[in-house]
ModelCIF file with pLDDT and N, C-alpha, C, O atoms, coordinates in Angstrom:
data_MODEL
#
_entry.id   MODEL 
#
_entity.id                         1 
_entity.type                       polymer 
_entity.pdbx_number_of_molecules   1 
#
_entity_poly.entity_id                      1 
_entity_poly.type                           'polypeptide(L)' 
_entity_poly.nstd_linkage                   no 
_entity_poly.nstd_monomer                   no 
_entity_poly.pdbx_seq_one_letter_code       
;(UNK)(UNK)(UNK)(UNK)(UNK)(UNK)(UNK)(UNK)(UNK)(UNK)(UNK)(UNK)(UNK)(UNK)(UNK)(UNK)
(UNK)(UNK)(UNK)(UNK)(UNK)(UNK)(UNK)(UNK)(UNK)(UNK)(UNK)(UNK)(UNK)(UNK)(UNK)(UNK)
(UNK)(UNK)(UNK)(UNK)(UNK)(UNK)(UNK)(UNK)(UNK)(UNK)(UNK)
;
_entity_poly.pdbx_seq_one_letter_code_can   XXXXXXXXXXXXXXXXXXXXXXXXXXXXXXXXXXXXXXXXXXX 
_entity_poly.pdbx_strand_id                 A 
#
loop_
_entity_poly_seq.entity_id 
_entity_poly_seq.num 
_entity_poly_seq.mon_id 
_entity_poly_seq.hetero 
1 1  UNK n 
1 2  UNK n 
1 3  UNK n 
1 4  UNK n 
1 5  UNK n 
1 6  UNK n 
1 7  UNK n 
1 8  UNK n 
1 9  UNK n 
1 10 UNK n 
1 11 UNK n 
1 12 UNK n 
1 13 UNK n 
1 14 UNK n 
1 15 UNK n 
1 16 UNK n 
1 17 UNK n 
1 18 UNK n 
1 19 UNK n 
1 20 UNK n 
1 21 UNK n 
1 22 UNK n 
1 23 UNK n 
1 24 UNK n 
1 25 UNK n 
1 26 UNK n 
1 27 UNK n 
1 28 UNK n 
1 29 UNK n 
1 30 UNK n 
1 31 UNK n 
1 32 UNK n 
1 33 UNK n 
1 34 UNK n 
1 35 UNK n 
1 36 UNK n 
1 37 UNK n 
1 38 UNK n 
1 39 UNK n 
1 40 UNK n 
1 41 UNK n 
1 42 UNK n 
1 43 UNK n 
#
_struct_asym.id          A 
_struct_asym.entity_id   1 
#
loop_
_ma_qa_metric.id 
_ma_qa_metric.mode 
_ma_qa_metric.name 
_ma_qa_metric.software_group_id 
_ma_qa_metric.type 
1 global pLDDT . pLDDT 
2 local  pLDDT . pLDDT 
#
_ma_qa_metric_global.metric_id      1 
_ma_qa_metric_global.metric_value   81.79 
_ma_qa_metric_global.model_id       1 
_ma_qa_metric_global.ordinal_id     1 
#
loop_
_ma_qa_metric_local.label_asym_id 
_ma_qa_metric_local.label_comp_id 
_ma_qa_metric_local.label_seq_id 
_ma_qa_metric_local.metric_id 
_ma_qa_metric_local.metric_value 
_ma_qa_metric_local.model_id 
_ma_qa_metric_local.ordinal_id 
A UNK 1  2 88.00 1 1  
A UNK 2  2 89.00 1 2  
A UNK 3  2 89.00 1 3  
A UNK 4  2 91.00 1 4  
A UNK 5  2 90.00 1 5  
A UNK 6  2 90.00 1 6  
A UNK 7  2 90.00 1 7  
A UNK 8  2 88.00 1 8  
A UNK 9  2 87.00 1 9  
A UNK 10 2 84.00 1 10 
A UNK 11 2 84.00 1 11 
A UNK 12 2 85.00 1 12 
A UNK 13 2 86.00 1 13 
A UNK 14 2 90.00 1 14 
A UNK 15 2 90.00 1 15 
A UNK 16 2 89.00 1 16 
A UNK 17 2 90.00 1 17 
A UNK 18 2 89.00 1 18 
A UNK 19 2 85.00 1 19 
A UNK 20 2 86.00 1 20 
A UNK 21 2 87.00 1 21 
A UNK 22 2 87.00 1 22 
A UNK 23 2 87.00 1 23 
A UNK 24 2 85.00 1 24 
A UNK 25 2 85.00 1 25 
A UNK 26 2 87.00 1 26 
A UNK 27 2 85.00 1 27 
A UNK 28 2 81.00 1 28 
A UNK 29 2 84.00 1 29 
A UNK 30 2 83.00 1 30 
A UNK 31 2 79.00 1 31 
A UNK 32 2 82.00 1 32 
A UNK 33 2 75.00 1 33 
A UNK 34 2 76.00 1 34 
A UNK 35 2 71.00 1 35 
A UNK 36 2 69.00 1 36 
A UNK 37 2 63.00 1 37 
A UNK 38 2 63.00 1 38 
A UNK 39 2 68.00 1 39 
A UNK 40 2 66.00 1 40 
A UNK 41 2 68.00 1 41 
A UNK 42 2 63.00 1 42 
A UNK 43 2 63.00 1 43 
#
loop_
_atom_site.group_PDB 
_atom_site.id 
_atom_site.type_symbol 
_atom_site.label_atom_id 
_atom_site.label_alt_id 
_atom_site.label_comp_id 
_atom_site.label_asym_id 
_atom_site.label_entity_id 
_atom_site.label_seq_id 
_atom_site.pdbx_PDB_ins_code 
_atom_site.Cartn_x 
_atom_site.Cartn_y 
_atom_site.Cartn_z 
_atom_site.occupancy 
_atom_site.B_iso_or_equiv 
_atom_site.pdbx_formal_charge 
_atom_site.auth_seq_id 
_atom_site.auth_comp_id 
_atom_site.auth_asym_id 
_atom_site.auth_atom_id 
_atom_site.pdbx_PDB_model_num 
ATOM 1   N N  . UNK A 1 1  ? 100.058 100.482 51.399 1.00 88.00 ? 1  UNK A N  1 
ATOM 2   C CA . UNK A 1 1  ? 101.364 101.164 51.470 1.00 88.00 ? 1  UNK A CA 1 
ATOM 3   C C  . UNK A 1 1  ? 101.172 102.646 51.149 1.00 88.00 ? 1  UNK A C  1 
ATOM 4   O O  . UNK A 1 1  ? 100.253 103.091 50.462 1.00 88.00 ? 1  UNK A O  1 
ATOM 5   N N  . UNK A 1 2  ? 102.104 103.331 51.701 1.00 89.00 ? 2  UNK A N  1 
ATOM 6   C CA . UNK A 1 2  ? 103.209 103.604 52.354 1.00 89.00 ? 2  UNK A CA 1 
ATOM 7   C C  . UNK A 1 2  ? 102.838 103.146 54.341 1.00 89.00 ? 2  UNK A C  1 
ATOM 8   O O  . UNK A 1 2  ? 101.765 103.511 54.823 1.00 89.00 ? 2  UNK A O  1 
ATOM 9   N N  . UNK A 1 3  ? 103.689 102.503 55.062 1.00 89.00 ? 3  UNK A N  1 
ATOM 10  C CA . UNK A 1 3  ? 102.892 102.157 56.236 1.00 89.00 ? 3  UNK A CA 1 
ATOM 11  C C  . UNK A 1 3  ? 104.179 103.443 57.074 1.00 89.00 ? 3  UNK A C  1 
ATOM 12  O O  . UNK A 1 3  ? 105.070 104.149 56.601 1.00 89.00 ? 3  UNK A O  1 
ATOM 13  N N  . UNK A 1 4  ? 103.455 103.138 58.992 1.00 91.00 ? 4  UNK A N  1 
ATOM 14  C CA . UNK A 1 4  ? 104.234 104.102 59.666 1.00 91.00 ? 4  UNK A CA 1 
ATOM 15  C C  . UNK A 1 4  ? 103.860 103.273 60.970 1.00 91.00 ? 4  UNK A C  1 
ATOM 16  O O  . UNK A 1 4  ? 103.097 102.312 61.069 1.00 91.00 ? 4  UNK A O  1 
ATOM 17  N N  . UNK A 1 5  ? 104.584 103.892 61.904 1.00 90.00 ? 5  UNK A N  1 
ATOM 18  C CA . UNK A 1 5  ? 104.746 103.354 62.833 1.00 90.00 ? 5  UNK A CA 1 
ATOM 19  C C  . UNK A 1 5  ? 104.282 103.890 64.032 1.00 90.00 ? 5  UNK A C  1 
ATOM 20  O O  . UNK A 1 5  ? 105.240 104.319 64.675 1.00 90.00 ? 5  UNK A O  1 
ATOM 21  N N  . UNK A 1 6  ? 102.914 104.094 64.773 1.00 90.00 ? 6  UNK A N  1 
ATOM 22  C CA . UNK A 1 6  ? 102.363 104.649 65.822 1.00 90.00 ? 6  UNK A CA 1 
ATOM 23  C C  . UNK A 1 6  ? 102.765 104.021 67.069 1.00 90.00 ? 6  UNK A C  1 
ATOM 24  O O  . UNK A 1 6  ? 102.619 102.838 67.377 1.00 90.00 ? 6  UNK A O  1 
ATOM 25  N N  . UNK A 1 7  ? 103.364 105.092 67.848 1.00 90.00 ? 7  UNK A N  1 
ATOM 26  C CA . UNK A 1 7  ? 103.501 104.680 69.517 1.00 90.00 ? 7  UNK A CA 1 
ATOM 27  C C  . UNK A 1 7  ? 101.954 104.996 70.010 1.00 90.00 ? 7  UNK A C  1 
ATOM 28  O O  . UNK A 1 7  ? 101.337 105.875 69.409 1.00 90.00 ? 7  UNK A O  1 
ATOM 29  N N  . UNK A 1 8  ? 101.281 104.237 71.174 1.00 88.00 ? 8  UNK A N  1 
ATOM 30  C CA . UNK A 1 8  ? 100.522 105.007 71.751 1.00 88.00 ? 8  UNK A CA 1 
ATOM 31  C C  . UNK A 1 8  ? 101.365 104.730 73.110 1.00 88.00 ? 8  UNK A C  1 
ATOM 32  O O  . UNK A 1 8  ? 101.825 103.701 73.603 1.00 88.00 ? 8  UNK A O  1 
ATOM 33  N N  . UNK A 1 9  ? 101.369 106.233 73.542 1.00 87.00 ? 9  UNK A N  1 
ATOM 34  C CA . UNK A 1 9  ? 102.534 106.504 75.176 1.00 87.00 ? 9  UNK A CA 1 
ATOM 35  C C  . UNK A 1 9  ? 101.666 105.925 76.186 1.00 87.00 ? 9  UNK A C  1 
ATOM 36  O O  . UNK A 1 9  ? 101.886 104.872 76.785 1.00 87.00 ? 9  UNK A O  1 
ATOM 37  N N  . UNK A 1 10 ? 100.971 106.454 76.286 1.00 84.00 ? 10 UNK A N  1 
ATOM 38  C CA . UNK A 1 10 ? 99.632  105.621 77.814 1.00 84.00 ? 10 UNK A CA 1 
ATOM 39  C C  . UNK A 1 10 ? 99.569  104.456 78.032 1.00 84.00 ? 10 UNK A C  1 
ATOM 40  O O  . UNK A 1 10 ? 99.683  103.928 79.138 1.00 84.00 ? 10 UNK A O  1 
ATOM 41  N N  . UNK A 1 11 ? 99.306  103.719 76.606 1.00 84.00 ? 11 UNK A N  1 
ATOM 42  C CA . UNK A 1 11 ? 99.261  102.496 76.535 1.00 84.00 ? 11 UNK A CA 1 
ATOM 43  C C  . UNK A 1 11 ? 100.062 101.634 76.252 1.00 84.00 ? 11 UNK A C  1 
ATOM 44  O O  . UNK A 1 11 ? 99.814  100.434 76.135 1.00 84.00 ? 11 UNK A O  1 
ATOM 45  N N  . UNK A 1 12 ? 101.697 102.477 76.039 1.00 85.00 ? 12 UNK A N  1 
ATOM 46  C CA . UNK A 1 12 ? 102.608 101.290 76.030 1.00 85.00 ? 12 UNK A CA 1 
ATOM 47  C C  . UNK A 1 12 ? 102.703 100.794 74.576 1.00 85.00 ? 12 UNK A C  1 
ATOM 48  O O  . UNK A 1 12 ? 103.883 100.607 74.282 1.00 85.00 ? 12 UNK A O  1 
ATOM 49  N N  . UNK A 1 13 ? 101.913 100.537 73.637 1.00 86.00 ? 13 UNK A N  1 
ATOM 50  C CA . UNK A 1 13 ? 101.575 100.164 72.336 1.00 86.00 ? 13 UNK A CA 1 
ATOM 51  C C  . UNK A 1 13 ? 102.376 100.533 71.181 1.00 86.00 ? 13 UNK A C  1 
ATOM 52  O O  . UNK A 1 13 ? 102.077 101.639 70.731 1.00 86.00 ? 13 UNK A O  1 
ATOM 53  N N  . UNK A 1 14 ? 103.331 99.907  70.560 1.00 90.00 ? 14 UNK A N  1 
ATOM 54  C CA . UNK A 1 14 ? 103.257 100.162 69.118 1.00 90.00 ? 14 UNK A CA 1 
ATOM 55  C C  . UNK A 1 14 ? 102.892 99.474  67.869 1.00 90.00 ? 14 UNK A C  1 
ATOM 56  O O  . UNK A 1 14 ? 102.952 98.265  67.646 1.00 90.00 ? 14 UNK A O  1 
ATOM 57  N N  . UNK A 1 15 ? 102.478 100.485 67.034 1.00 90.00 ? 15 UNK A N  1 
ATOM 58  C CA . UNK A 1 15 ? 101.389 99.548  65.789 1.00 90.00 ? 15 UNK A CA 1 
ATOM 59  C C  . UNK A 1 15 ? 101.567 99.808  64.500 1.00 90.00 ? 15 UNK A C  1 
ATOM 60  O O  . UNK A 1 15 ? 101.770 101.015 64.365 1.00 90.00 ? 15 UNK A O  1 
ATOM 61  N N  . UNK A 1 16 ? 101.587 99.152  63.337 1.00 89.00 ? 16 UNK A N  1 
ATOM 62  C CA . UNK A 1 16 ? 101.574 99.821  62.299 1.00 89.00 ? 16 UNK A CA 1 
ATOM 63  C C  . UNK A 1 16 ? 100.103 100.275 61.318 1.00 89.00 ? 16 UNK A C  1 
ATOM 64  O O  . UNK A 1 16 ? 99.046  99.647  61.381 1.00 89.00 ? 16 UNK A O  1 
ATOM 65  N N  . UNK A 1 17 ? 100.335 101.480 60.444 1.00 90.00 ? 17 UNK A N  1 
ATOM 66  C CA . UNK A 1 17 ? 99.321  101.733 59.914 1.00 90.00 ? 17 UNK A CA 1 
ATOM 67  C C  . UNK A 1 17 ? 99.960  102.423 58.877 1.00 90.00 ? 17 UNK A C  1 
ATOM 68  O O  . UNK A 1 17 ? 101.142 102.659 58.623 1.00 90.00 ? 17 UNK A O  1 
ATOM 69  N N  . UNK A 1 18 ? 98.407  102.812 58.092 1.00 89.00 ? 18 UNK A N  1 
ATOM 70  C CA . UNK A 1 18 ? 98.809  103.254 56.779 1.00 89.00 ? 18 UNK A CA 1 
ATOM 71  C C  . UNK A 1 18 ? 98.327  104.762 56.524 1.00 89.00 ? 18 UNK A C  1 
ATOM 72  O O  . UNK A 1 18 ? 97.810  105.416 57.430 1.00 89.00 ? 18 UNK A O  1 
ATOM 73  N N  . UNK A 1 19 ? 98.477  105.142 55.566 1.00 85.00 ? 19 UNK A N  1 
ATOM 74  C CA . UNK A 1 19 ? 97.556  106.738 55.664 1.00 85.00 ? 19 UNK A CA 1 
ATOM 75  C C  . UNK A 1 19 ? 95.894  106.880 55.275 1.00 85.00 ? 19 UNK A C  1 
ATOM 76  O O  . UNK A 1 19 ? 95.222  107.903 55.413 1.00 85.00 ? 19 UNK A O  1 
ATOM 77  N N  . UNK A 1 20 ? 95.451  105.640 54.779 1.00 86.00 ? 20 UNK A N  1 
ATOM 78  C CA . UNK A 1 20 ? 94.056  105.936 55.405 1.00 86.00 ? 20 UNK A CA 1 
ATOM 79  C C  . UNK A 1 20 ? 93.412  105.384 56.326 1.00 86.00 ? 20 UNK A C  1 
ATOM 80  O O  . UNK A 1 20 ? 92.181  105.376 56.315 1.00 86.00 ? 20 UNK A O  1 
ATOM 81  N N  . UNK A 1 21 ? 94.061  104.878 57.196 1.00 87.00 ? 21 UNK A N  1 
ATOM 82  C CA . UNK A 1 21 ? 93.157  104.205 58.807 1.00 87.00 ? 21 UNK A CA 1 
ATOM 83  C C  . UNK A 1 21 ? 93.571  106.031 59.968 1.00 87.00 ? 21 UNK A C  1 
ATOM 84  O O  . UNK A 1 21 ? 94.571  106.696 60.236 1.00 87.00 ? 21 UNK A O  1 
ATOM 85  N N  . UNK A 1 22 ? 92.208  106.080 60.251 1.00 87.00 ? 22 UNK A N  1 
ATOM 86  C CA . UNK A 1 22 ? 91.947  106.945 61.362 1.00 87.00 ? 22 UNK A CA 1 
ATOM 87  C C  . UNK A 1 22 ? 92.899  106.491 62.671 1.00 87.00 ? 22 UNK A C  1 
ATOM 88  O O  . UNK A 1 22 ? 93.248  105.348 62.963 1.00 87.00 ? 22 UNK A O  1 
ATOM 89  N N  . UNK A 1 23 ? 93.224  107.818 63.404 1.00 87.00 ? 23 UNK A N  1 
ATOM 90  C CA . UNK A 1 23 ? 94.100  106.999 64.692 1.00 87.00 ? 23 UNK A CA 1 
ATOM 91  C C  . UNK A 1 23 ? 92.780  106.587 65.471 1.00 87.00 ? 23 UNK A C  1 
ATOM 92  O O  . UNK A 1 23 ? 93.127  105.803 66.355 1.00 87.00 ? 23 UNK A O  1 
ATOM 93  N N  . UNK A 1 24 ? 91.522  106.776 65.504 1.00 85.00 ? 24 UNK A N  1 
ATOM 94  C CA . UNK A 1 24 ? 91.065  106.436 66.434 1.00 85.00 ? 24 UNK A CA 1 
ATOM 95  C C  . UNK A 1 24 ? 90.471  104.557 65.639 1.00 85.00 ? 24 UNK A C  1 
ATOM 96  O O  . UNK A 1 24 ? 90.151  103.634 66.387 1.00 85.00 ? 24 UNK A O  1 
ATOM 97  N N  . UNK A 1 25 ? 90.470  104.474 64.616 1.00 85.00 ? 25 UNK A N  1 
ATOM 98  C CA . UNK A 1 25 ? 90.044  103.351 63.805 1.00 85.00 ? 25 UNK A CA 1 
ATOM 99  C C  . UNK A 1 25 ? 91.374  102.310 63.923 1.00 85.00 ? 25 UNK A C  1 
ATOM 100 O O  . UNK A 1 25 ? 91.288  101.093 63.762 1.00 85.00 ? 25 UNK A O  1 
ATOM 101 N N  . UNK A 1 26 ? 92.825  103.162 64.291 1.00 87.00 ? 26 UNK A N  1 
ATOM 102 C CA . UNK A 1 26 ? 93.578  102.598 64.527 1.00 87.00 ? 26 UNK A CA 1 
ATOM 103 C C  . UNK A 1 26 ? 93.612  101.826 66.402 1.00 87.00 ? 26 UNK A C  1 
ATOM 104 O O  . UNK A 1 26 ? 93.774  100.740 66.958 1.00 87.00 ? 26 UNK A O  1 
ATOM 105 N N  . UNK A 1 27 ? 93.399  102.954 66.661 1.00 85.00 ? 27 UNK A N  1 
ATOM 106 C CA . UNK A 1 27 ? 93.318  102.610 68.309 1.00 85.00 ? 27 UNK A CA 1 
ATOM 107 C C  . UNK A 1 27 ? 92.176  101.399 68.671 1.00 85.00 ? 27 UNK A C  1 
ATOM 108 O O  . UNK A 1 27 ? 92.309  100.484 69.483 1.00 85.00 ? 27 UNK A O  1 
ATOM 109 N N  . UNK A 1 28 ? 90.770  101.763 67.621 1.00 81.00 ? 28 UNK A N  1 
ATOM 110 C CA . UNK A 1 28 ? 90.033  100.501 68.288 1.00 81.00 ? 28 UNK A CA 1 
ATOM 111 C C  . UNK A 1 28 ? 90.777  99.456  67.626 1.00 81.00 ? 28 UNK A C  1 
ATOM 112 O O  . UNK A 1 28 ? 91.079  98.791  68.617 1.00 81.00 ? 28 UNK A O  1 
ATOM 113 N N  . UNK A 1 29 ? 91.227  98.913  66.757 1.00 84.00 ? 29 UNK A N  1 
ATOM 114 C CA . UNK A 1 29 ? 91.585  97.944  66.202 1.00 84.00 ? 29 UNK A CA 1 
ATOM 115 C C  . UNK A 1 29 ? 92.560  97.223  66.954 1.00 84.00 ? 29 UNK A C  1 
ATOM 116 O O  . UNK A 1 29 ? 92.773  96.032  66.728 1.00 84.00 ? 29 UNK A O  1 
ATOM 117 N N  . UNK A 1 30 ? 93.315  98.028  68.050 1.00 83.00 ? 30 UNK A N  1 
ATOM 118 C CA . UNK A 1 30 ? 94.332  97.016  68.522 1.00 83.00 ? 30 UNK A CA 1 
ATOM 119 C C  . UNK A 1 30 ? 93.789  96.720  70.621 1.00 83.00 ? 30 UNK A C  1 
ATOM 120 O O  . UNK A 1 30 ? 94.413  96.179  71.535 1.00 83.00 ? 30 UNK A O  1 
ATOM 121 N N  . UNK A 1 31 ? 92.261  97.465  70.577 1.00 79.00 ? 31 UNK A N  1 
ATOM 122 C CA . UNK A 1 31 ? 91.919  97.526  71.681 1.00 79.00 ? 31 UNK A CA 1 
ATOM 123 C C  . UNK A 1 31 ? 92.579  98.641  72.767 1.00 79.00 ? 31 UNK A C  1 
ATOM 124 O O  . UNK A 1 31 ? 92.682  98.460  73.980 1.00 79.00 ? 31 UNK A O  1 
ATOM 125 N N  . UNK A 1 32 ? 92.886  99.521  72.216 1.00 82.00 ? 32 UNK A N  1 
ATOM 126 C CA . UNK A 1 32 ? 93.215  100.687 72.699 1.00 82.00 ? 32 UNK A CA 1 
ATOM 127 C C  . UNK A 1 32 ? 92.456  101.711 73.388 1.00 82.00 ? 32 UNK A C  1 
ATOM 128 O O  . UNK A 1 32 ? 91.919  102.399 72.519 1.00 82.00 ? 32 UNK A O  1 
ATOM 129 N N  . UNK A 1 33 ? 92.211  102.064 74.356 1.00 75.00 ? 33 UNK A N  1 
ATOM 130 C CA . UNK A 1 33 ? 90.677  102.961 74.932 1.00 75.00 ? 33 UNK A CA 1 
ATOM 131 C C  . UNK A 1 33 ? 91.544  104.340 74.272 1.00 75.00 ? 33 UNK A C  1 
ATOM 132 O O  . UNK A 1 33 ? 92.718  104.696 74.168 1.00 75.00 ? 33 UNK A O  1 
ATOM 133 N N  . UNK A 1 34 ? 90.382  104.783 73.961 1.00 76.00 ? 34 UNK A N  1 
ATOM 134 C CA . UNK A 1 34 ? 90.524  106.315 73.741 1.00 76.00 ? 34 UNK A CA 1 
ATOM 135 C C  . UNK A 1 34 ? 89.094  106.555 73.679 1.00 76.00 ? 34 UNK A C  1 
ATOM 136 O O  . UNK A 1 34 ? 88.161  105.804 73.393 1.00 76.00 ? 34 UNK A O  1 
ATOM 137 N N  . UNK A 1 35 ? 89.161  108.305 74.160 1.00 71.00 ? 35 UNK A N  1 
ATOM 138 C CA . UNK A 1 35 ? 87.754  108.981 74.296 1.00 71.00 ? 35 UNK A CA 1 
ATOM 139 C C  . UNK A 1 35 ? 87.212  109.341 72.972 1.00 71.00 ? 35 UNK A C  1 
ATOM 140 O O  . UNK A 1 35 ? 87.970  109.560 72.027 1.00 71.00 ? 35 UNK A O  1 
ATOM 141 N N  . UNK A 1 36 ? 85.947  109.409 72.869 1.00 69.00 ? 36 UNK A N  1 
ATOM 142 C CA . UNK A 1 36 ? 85.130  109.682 71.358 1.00 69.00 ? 36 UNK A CA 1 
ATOM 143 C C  . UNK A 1 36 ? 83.902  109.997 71.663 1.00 69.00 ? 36 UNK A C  1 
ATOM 144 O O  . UNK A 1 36 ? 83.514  109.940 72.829 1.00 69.00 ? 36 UNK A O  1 
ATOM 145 N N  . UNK A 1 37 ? 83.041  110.411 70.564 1.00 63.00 ? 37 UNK A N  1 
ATOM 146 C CA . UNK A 1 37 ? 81.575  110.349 70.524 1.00 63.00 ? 37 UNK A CA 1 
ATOM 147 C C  . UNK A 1 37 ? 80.816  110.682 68.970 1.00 63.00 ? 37 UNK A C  1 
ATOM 148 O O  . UNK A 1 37 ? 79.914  110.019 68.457 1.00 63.00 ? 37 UNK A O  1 
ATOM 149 N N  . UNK A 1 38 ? 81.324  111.625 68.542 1.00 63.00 ? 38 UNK A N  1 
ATOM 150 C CA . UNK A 1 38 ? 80.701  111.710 67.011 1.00 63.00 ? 38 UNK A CA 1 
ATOM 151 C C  . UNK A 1 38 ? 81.655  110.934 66.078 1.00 63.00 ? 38 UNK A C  1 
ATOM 152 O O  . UNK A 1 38 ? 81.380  110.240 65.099 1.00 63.00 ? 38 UNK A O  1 
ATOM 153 N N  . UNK A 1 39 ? 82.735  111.203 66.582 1.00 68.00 ? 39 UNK A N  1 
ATOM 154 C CA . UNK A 1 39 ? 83.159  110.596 65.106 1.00 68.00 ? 39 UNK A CA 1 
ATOM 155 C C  . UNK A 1 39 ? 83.413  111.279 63.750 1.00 68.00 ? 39 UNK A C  1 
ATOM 156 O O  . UNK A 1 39 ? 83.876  110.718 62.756 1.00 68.00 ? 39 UNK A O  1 
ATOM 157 N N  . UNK A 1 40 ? 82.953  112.892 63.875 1.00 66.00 ? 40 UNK A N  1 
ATOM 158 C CA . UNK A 1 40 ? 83.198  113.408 62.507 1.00 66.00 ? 40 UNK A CA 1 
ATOM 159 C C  . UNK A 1 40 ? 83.501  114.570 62.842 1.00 66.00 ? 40 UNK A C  1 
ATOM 160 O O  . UNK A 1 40 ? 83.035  115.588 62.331 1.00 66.00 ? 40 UNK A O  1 
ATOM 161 N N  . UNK A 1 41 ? 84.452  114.511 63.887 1.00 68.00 ? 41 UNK A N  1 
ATOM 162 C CA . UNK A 1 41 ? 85.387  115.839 64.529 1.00 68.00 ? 41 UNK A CA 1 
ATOM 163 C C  . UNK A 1 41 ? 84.337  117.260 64.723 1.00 68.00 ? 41 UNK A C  1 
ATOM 164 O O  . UNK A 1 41 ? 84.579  118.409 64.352 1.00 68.00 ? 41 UNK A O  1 
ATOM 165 N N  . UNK A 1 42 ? 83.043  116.711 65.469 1.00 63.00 ? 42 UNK A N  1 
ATOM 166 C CA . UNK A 1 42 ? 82.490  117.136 66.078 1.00 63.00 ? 42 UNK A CA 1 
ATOM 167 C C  . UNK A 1 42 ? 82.825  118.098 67.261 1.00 63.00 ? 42 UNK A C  1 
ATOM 168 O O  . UNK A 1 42 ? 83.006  119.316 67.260 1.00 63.00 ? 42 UNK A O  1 
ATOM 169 N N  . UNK A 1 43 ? 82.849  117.221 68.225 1.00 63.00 ? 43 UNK A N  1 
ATOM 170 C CA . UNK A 1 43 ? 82.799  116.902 69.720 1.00 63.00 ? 43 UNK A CA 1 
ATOM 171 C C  . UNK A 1 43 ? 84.030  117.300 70.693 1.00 63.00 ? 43 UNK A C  1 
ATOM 172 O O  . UNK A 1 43 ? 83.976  117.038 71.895 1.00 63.00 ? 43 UNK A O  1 
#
């Protein structure tokens, strides 16, 4: 807790999360494609 409520628009999707899950840690978790590669706001 405290949770919130993410739309993803592309995908139609809404999900809940909390303030320490990443959106992209959020996105794989519900099988969501999104683009990546480092991972540590690299890229």
């Amino acid at each position: 807790e405290p949770r919130h409520r993410v739309h993803f628009i592309k995908s139609d999707r809404t999900v809940e999360t909390d303030e320490t899950v990443t959106l992209l840690e959020l996105a794989e978790a519900h099988g969501i494609e999104m683009d990546y590669a480092c991972r540590t706001g690299s890229c």
